[in-house]
PDB file of N, CA and C in Angstrom:
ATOM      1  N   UNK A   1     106.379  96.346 120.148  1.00  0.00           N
ATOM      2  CA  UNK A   1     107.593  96.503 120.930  1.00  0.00           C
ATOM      3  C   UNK A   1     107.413  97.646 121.914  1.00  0.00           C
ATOM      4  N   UNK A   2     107.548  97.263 122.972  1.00  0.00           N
ATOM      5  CA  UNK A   2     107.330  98.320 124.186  1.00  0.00           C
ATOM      6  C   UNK A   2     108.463  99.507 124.540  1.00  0.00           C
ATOM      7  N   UNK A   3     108.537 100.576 124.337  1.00  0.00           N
ATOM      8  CA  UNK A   3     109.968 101.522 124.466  1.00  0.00           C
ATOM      9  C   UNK A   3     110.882 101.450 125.557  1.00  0.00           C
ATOM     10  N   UNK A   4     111.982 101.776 125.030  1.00  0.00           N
ATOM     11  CA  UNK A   4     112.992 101.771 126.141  1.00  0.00           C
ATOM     12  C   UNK A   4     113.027 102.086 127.522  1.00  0.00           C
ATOM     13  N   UNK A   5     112.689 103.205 127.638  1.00  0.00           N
ATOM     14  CA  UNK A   5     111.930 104.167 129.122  1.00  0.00           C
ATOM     15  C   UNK A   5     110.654 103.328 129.887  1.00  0.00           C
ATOM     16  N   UNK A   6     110.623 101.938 129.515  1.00  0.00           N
ATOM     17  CA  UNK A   6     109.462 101.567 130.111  1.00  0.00           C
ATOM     18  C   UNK A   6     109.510  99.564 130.593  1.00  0.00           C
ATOM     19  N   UNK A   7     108.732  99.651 131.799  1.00  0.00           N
ATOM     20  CA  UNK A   7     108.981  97.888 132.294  1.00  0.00           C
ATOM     21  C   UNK A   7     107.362  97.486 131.908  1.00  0.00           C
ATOM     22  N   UNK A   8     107.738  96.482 132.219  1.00  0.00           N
ATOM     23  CA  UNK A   8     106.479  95.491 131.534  1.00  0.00           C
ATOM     24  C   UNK A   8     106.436  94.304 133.002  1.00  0.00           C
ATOM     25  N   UNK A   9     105.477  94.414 134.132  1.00  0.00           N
ATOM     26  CA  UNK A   9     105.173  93.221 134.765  1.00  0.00           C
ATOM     27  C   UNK A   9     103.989  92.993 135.151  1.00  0.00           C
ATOM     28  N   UNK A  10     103.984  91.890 135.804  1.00  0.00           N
ATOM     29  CA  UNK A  10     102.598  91.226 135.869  1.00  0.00           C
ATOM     30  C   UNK A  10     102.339  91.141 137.038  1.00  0.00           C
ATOM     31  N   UNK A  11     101.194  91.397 137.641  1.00  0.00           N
ATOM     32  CA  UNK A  11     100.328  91.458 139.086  1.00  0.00           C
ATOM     33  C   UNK A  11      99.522  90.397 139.163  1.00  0.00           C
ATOM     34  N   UNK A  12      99.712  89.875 140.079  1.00  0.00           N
ATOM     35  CA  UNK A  12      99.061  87.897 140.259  1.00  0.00           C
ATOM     36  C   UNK A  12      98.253  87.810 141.926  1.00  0.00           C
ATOM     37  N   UNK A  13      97.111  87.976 141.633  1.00  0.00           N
ATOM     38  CA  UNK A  13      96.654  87.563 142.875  1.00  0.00           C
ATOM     39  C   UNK A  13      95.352  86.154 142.603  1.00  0.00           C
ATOM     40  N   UNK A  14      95.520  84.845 143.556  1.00  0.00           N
ATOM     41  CA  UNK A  14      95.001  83.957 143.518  1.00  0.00           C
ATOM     42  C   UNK A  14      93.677  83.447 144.885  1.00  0.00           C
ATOM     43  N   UNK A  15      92.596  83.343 144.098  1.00  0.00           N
ATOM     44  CA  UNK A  15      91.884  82.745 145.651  1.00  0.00           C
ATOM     45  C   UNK A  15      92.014  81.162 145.305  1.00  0.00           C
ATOM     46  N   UNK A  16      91.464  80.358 145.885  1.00  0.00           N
ATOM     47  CA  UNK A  16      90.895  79.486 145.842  1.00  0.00           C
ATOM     48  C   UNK A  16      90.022  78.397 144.450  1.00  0.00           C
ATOM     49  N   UNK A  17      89.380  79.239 144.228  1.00  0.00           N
ATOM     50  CA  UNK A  17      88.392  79.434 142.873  1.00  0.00           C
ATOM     51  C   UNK A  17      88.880  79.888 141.819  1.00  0.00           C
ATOM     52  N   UNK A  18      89.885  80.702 141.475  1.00  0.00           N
ATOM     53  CA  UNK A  18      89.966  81.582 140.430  1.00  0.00           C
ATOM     54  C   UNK A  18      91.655  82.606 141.011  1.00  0.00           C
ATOM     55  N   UNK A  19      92.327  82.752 139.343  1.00  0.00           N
ATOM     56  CA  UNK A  19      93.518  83.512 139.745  1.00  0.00           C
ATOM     57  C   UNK A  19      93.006  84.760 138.754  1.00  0.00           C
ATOM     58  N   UNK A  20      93.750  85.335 139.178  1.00  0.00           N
ATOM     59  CA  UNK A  20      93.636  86.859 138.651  1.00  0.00           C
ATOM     60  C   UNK A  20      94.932  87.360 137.792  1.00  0.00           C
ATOM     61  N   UNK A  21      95.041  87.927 137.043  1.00  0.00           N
ATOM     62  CA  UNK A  21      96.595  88.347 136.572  1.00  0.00           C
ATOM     63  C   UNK A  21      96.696  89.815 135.876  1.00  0.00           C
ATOM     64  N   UNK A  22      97.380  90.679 135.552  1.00  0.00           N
ATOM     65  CA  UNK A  22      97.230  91.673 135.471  1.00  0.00           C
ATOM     66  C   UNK A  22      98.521  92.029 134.927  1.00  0.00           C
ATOM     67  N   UNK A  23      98.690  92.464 133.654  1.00  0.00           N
ATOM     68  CA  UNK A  23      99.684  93.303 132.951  1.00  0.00           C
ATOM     69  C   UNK A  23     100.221  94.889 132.959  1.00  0.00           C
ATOM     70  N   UNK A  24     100.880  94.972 133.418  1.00  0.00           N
ATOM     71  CA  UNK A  24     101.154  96.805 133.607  1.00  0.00           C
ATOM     72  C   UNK A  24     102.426  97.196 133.019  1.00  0.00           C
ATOM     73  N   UNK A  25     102.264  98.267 132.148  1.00  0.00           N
ATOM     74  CA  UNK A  25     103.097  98.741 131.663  1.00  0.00           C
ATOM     75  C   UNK A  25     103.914  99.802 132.543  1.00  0.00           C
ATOM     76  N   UNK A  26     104.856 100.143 133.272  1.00  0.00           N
ATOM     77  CA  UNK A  26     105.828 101.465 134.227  1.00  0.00           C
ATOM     78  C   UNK A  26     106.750 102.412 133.669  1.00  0.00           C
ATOM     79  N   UNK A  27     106.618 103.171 134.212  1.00  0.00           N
ATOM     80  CA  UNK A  27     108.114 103.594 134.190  1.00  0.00           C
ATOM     81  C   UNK A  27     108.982 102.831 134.712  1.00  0.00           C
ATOM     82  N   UNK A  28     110.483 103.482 134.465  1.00  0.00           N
ATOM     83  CA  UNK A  28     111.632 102.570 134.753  1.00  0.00           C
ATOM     84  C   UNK A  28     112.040 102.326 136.147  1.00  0.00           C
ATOM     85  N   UNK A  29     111.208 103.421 136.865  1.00  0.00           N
ATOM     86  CA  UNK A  29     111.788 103.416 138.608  1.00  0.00           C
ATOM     87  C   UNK A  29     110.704 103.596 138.766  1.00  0.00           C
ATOM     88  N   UNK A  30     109.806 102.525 138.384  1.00  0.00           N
ATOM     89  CA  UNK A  30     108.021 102.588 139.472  1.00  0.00           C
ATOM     90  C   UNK A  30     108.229 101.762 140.432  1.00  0.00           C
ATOM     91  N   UNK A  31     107.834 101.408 141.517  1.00  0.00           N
ATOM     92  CA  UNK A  31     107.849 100.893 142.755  1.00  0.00           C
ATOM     93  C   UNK A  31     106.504  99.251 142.391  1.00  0.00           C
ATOM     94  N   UNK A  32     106.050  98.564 143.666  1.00  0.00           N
ATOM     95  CA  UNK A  32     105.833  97.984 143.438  1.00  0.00           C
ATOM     96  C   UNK A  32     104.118  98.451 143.424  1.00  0.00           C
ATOM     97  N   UNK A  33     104.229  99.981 144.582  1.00  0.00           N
ATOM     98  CA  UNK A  33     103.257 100.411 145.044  1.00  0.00           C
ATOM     99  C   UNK A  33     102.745 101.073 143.557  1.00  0.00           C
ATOM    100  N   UNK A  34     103.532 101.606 142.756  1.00  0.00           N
ATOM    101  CA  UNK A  34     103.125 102.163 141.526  1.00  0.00           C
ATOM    102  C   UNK A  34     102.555 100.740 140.211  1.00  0.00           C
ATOM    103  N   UNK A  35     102.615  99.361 140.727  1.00  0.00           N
ATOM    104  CA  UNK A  35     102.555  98.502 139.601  1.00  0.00           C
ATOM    105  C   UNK A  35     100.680  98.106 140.222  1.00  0.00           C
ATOM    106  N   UNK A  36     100.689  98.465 141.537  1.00  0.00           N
ATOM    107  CA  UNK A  36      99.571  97.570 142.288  1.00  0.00           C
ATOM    108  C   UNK A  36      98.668  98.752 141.985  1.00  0.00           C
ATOM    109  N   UNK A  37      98.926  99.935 141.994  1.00  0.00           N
ATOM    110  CA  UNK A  37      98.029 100.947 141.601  1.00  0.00           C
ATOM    111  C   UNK A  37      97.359 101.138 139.824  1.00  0.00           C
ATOM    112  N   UNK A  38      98.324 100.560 139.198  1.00  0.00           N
ATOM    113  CA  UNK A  38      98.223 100.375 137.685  1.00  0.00           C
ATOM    114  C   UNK A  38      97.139  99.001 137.576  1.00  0.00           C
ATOM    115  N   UNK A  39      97.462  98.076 138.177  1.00  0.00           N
ATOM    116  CA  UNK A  39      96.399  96.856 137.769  1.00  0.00           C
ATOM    117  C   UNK A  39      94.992  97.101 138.731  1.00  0.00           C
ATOM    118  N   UNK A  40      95.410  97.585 139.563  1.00  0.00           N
ATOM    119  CA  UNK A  40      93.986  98.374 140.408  1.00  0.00           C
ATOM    120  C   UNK A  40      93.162  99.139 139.331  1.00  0.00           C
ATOM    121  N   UNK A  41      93.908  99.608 138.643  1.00  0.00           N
ATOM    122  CA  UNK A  41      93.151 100.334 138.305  1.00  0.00           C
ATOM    123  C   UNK A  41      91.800 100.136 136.898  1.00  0.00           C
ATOM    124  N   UNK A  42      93.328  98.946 136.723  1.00  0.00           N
ATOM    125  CA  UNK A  42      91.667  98.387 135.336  1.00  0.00           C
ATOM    126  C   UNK A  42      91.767  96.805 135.768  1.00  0.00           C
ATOM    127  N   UNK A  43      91.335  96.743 137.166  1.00  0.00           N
ATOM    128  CA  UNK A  43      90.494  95.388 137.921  1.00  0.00           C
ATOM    129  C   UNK A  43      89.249  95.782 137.843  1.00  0.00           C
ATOM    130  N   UNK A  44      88.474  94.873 138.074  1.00  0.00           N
ATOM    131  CA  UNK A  44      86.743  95.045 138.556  1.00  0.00           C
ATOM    132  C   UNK A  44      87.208  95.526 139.889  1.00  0.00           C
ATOM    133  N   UNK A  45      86.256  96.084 140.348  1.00  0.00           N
ATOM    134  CA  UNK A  45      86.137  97.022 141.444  1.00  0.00           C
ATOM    135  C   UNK A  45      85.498  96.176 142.546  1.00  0.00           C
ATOM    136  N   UNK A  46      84.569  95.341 141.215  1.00  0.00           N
ATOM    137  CA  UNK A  46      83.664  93.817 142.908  1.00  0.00           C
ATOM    138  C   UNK A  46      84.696  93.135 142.834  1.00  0.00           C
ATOM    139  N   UNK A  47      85.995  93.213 142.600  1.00  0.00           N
ATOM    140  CA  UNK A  47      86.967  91.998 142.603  1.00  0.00           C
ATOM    141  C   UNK A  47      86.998  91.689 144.439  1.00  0.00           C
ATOM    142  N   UNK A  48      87.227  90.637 145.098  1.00  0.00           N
ATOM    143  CA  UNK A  48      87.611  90.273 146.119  1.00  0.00           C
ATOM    144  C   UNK A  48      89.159  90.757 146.621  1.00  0.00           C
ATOM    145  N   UNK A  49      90.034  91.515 146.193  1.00  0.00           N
ATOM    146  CA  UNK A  49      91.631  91.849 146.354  1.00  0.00           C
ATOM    147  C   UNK A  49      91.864  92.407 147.292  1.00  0.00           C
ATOM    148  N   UNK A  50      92.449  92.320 147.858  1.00  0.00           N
ATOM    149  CA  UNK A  50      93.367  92.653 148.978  1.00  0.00           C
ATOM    150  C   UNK A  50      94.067  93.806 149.261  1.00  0.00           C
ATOM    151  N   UNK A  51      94.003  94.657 148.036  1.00  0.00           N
ATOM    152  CA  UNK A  51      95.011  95.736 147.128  1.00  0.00           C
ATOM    153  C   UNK A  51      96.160  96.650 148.635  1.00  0.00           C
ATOM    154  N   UNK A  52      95.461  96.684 149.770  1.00  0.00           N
ATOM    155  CA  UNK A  52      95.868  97.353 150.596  1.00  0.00           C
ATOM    156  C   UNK A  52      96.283  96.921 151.778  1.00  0.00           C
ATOM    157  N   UNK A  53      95.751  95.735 152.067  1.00  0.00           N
ATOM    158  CA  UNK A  53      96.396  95.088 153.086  1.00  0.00           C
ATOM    159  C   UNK A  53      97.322  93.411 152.910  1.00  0.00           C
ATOM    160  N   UNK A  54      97.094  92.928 151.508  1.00  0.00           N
ATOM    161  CA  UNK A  54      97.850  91.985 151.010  1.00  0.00           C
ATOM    162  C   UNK A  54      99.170  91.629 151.535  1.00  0.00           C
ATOM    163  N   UNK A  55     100.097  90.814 151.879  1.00  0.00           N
ATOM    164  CA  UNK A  55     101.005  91.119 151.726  1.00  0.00           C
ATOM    165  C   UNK A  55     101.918  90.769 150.603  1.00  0.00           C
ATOM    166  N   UNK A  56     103.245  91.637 149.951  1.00  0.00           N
ATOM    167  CA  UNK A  56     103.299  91.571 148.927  1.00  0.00           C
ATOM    168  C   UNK A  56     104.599  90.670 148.813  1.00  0.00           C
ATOM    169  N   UNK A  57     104.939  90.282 147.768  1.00  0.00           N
ATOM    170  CA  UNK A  57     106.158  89.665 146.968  1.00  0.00           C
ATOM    171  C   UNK A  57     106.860  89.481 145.988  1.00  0.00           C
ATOM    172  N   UNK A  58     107.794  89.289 144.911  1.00  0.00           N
ATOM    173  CA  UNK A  58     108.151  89.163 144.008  1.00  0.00           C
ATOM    174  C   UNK A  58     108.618  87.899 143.564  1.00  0.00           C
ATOM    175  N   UNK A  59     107.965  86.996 142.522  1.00  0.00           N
ATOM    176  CA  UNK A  59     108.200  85.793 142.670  1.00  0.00           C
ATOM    177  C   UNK A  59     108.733  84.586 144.121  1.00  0.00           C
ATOM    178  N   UNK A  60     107.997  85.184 144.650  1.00  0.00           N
ATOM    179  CA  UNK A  60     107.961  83.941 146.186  1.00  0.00           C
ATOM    180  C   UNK A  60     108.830  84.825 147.178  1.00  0.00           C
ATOM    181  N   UNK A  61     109.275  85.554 146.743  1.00  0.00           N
ATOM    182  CA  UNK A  61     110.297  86.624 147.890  1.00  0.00           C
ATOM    183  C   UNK A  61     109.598  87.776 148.369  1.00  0.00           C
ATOM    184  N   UNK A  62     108.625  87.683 149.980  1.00  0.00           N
ATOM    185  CA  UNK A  62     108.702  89.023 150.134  1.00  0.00           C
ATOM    186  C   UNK A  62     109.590  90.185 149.915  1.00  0.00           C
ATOM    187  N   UNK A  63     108.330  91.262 149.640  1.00  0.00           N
ATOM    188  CA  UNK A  63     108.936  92.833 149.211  1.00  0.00           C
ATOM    189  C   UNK A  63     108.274  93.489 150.417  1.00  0.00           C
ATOM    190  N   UNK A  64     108.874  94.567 149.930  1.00  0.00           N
ATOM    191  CA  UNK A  64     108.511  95.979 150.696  1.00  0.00           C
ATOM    192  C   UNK A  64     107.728  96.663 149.452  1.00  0.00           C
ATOM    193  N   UNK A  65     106.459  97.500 149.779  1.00  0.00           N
ATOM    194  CA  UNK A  65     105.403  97.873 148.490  1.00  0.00           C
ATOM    195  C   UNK A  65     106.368  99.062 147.796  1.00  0.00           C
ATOM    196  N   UNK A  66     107.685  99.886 148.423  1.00  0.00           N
ATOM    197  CA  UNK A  66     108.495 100.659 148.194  1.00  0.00           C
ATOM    198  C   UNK A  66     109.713 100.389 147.639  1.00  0.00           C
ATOM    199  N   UNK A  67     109.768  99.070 147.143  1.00  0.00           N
ATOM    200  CA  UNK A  67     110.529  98.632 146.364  1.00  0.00           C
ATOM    201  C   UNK A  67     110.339  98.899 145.059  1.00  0.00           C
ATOM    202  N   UNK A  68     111.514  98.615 144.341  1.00  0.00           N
ATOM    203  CA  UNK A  68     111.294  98.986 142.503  1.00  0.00           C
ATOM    204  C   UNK A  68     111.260  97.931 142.142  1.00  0.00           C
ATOM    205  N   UNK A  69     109.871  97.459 140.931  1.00  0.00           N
ATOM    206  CA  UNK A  69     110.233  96.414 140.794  1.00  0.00           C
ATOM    207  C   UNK A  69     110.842  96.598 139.451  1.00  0.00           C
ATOM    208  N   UNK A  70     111.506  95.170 138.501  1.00  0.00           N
ATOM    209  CA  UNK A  70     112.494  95.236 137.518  1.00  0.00           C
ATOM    210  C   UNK A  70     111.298  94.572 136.467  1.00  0.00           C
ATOM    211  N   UNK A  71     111.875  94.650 135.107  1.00  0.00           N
ATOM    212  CA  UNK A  71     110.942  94.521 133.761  1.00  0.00           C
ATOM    213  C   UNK A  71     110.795  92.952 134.015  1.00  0.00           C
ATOM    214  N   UNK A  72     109.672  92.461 133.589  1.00  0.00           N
ATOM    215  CA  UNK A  72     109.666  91.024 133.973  1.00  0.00           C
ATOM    216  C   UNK A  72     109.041  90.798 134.807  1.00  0.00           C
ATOM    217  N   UNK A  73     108.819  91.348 136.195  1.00  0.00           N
ATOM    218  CA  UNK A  73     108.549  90.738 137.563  1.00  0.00           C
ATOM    219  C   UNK A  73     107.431  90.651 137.667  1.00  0.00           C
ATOM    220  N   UNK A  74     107.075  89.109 138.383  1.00  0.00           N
ATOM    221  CA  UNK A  74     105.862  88.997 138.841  1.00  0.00           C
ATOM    222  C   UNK A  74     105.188  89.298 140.303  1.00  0.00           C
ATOM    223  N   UNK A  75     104.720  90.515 140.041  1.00  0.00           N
ATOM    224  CA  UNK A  75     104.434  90.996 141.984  1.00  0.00           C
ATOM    225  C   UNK A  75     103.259  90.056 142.458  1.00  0.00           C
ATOM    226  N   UNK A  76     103.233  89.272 143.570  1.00  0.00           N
ATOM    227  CA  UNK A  76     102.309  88.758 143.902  1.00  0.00           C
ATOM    228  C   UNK A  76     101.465  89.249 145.434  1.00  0.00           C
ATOM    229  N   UNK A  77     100.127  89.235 145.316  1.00  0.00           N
ATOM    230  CA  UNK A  77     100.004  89.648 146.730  1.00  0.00           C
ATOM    231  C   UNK A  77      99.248  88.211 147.119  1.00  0.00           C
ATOM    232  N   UNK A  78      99.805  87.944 148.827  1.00  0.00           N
ATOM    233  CA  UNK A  78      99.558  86.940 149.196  1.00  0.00           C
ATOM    234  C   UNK A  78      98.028  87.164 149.753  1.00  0.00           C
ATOM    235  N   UNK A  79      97.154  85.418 149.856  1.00  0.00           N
ATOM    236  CA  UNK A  79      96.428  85.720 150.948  1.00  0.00           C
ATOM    237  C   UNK A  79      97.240  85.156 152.268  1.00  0.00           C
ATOM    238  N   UNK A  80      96.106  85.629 153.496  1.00  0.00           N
ATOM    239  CA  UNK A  80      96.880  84.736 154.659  1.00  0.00           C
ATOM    240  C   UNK A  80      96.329  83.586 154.922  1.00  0.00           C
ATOM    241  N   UNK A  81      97.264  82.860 155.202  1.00  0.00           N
ATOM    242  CA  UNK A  81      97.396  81.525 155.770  1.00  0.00           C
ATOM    243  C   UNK A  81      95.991  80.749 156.739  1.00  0.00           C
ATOM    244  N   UNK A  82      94.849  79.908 156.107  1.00  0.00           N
ATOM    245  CA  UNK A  82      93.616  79.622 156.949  1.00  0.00           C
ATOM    246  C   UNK A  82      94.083  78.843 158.384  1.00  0.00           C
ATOM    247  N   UNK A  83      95.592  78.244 158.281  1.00  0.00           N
ATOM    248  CA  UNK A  83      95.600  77.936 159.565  1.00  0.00           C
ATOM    249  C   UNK A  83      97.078  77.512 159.399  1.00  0.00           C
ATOM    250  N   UNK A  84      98.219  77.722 160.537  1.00  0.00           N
ATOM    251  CA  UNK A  84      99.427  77.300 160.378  1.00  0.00           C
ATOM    252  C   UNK A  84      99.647  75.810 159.907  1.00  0.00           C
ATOM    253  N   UNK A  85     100.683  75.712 158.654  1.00  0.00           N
ATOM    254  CA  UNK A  85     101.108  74.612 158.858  1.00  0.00           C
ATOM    255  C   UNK A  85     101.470  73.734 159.445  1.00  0.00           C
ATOM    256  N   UNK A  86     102.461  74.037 160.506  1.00  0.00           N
ATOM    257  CA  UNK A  86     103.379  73.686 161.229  1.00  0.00           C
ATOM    258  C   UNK A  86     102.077  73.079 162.211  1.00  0.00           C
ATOM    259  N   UNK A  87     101.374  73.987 162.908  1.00  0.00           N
ATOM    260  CA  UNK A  87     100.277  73.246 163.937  1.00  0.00           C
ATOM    261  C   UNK A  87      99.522  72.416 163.486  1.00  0.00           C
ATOM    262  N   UNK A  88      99.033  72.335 162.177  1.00  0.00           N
ATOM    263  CA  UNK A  88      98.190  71.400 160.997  1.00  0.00           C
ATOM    264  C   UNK A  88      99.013  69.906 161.268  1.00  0.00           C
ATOM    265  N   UNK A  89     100.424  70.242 161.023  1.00  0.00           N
ATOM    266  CA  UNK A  89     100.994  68.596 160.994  1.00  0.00           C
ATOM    267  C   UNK A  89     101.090  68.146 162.002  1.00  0.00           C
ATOM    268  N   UNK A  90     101.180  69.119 163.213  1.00  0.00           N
ATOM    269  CA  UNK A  90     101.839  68.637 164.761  1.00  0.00           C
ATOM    270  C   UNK A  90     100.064  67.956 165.036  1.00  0.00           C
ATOM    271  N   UNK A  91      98.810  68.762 164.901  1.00  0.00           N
ATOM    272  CA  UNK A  91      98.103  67.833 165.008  1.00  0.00           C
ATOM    273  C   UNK A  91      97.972  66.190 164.402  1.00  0.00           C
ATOM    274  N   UNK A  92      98.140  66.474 162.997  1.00  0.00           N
ATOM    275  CA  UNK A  92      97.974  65.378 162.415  1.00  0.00           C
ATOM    276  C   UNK A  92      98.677  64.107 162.974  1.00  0.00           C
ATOM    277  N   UNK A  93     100.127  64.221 163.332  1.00  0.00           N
ATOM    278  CA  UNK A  93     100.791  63.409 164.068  1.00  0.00           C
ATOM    279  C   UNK A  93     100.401  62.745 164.976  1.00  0.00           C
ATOM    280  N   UNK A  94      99.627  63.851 166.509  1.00  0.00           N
ATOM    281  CA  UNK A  94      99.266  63.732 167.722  1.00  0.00           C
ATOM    282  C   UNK A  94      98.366  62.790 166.849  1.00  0.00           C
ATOM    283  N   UNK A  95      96.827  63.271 166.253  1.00  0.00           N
ATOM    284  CA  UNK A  95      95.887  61.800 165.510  1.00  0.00           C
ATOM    285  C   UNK A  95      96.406  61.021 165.070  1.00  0.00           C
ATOM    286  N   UNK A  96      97.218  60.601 164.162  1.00  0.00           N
ATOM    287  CA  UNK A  96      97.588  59.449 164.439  1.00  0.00           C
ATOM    288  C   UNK A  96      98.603  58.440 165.419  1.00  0.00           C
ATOM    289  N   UNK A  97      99.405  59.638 166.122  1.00  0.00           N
ATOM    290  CA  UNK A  97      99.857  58.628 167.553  1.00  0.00           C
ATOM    291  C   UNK A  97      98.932  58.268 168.158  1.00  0.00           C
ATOM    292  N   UNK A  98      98.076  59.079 168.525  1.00  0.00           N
ATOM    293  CA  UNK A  98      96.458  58.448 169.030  1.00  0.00           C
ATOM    294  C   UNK A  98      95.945  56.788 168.845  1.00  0.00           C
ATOM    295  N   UNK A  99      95.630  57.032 166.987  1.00  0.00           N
ATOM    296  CA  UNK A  99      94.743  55.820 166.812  1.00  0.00           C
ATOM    297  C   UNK A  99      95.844  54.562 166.042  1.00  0.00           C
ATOM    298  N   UNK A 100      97.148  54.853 166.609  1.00  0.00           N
ATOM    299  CA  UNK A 100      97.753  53.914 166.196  1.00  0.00           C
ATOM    300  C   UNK A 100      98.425  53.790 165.237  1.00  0.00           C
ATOM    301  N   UNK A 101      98.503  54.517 164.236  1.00  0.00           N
ATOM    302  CA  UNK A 101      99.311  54.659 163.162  1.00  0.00           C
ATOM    303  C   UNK A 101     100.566  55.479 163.473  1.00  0.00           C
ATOM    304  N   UNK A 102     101.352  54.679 162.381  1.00  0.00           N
ATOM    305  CA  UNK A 102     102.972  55.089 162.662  1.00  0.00           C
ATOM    306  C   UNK A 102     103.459  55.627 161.754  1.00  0.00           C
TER     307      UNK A 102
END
């Protein structure tokens, strides 16, 4: 049982290949910047992470790294995007108005 004075969340970063996850124990008013520094700290060091330029979130909701996070929360840091969606489909469309498909 983990004490009163203290949160319990999880740090989630995903490539491609492989997810990563990370348990940290806080204080009660640690930030998000204080949860990313805790799983930093017992990651592999050759890990591929982002730790500093990521951008961050809390279950699918960007944050600010100066936010507090709450007992429970899953901070995630994103990667970025290999190519917009939005232009991905507008092509796809244009190819097939092209070759005929509707």
């Amino acid at each position: 049982m983990r004490p009163a004075a203290g949160k319990r969340c999880v740090v989630a970063y995903a490539t491609r290949a492989r997810q990563y996850l990370w348990s940290v124990e806080l204080p009660l008013h640690a930030s998000i910047a204080d949860a990313l520094a805790a799983a930093r700290a017992t990651a592999d060091p050759a890990a591929p992470i982002p730790w500093d330029s990521a951008a961050i979130g809390i279950f699918g909701e960007p944050r600010a790294r100066t936010d507090v996070c709450a007992d429970g929360d899953r901070i995630e840091l994103y990667r970025p995007l290999r190519r917009d969606p939005r232009q991905r489909r507008r092509e796809r469309v244009q190819h097939e108005r092209r070759s005929g498909k509707t």
